[in-house]
C-alpha atoms as a PDB file:
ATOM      1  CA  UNK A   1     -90.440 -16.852 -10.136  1.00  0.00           C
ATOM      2  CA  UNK A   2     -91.125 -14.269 -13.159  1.00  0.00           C
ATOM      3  CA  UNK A   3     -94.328 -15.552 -14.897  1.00  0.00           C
ATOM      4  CA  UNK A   4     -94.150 -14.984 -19.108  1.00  0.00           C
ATOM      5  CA  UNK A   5     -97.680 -14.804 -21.053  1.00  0.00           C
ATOM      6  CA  UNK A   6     -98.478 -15.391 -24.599  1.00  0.00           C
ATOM      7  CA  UNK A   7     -97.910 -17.538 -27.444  1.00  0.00           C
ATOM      8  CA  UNK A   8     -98.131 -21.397 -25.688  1.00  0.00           C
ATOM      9  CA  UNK A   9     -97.635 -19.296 -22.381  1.00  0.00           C
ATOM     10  CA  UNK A  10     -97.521 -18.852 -19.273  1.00  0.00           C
ATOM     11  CA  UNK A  11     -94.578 -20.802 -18.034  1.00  0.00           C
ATOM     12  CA  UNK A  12     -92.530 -19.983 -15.087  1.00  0.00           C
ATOM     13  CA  UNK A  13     -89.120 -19.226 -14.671  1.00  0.00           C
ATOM     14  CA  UNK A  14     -86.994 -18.764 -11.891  1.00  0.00           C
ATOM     15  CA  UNK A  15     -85.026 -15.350 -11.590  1.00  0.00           C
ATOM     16  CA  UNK A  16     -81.638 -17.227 -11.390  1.00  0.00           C
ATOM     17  CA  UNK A  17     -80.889 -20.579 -13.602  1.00  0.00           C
ATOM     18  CA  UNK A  18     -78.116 -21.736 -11.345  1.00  0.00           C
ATOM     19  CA  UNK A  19     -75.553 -19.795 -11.788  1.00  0.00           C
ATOM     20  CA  UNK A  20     -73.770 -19.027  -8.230  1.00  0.00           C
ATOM     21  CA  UNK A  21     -70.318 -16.715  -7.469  1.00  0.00           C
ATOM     22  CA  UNK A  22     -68.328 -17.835  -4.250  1.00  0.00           C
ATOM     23  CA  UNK A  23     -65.862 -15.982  -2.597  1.00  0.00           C
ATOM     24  CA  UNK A  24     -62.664 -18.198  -3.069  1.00  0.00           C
ATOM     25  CA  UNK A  25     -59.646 -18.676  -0.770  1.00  0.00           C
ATOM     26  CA  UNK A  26     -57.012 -15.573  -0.017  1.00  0.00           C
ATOM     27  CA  UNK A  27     -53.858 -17.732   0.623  1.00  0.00           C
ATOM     28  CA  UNK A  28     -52.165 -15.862  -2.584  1.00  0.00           C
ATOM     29  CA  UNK A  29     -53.624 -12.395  -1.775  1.00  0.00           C
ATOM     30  CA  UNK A  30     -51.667  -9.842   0.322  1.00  0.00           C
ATOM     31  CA  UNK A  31     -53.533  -8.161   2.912  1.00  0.00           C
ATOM     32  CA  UNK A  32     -52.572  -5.690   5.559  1.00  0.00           C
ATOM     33  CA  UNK A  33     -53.119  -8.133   8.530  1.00  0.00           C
ATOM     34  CA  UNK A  34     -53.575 -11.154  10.142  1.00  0.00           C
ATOM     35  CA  UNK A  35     -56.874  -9.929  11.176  1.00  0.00           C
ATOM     36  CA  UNK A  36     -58.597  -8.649   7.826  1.00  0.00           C
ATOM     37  CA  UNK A  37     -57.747 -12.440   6.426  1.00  0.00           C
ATOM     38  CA  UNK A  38     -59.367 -14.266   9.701  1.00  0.00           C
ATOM     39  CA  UNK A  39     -62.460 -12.156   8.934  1.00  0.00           C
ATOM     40  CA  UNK A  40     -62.165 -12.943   5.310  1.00  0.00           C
ATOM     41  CA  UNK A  41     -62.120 -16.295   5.897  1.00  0.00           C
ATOM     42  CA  UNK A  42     -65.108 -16.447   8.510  1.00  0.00           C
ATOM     43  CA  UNK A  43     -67.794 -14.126   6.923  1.00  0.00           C
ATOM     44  CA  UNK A  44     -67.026 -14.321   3.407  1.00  0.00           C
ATOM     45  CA  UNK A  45     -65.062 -17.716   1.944  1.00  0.00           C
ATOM     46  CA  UNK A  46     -66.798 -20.106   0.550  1.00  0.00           C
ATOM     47  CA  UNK A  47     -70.515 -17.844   0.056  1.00  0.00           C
ATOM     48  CA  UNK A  48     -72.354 -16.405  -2.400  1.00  0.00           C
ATOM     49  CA  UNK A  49     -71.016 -13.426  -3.516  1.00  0.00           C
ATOM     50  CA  UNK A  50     -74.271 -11.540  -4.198  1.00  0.00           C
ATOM     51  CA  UNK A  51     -75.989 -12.553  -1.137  1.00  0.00           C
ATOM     52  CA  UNK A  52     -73.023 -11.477   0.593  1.00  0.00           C
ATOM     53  CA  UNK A  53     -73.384  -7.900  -1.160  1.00  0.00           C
ATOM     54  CA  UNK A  54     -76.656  -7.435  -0.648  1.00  0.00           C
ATOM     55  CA  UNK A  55     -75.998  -8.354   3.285  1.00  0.00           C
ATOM     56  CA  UNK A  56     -73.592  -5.455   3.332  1.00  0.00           C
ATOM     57  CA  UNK A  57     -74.995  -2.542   1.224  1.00  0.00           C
ATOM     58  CA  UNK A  58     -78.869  -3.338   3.676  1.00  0.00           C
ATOM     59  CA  UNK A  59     -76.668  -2.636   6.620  1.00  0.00           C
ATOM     60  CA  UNK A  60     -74.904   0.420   5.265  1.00  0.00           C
ATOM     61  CA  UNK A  61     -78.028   1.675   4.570  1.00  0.00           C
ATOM     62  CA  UNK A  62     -79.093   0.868   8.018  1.00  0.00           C
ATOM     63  CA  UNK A  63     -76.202   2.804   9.702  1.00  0.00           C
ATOM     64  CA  UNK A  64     -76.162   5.949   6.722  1.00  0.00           C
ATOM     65  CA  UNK A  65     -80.101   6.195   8.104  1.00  0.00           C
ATOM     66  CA  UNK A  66     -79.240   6.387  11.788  1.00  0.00           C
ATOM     67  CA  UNK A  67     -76.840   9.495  11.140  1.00  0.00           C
END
């Protein structure tokens, strides 16, 4: 929560009002294989997006610093 002062302040807000991205189904999207749409389908469908990004670029960072 990001606290505001001043003027009839302090309230609190949170960071996000609500608003959530999900990755959505692939059934129309061509992929190269079977495989990359069973992955699809277990670690991303149906989750936030930017949690999901955030996931990924912590453990590219993580395996950029062990080179």
């Amino acid at each position: 929560m990001s606290v505001i002062t001043g003027n009839g302040y302090p309230k609190q807000y949170p960071k996000r009002y609500g608003v959530k991205y999900t990755w959505k189904s692939l059934e129309e999207v061509p992929l190269n294989s079977r495989t990359e749409k069973k992955l699809y389908q277990e670690k991303l469908l149906g989750r936030n997006i930017m949690k999901t990004l955030t996931e990924a670029k912590r453990q590219i960072e993580d395996y950029l610093e062990r080179e």
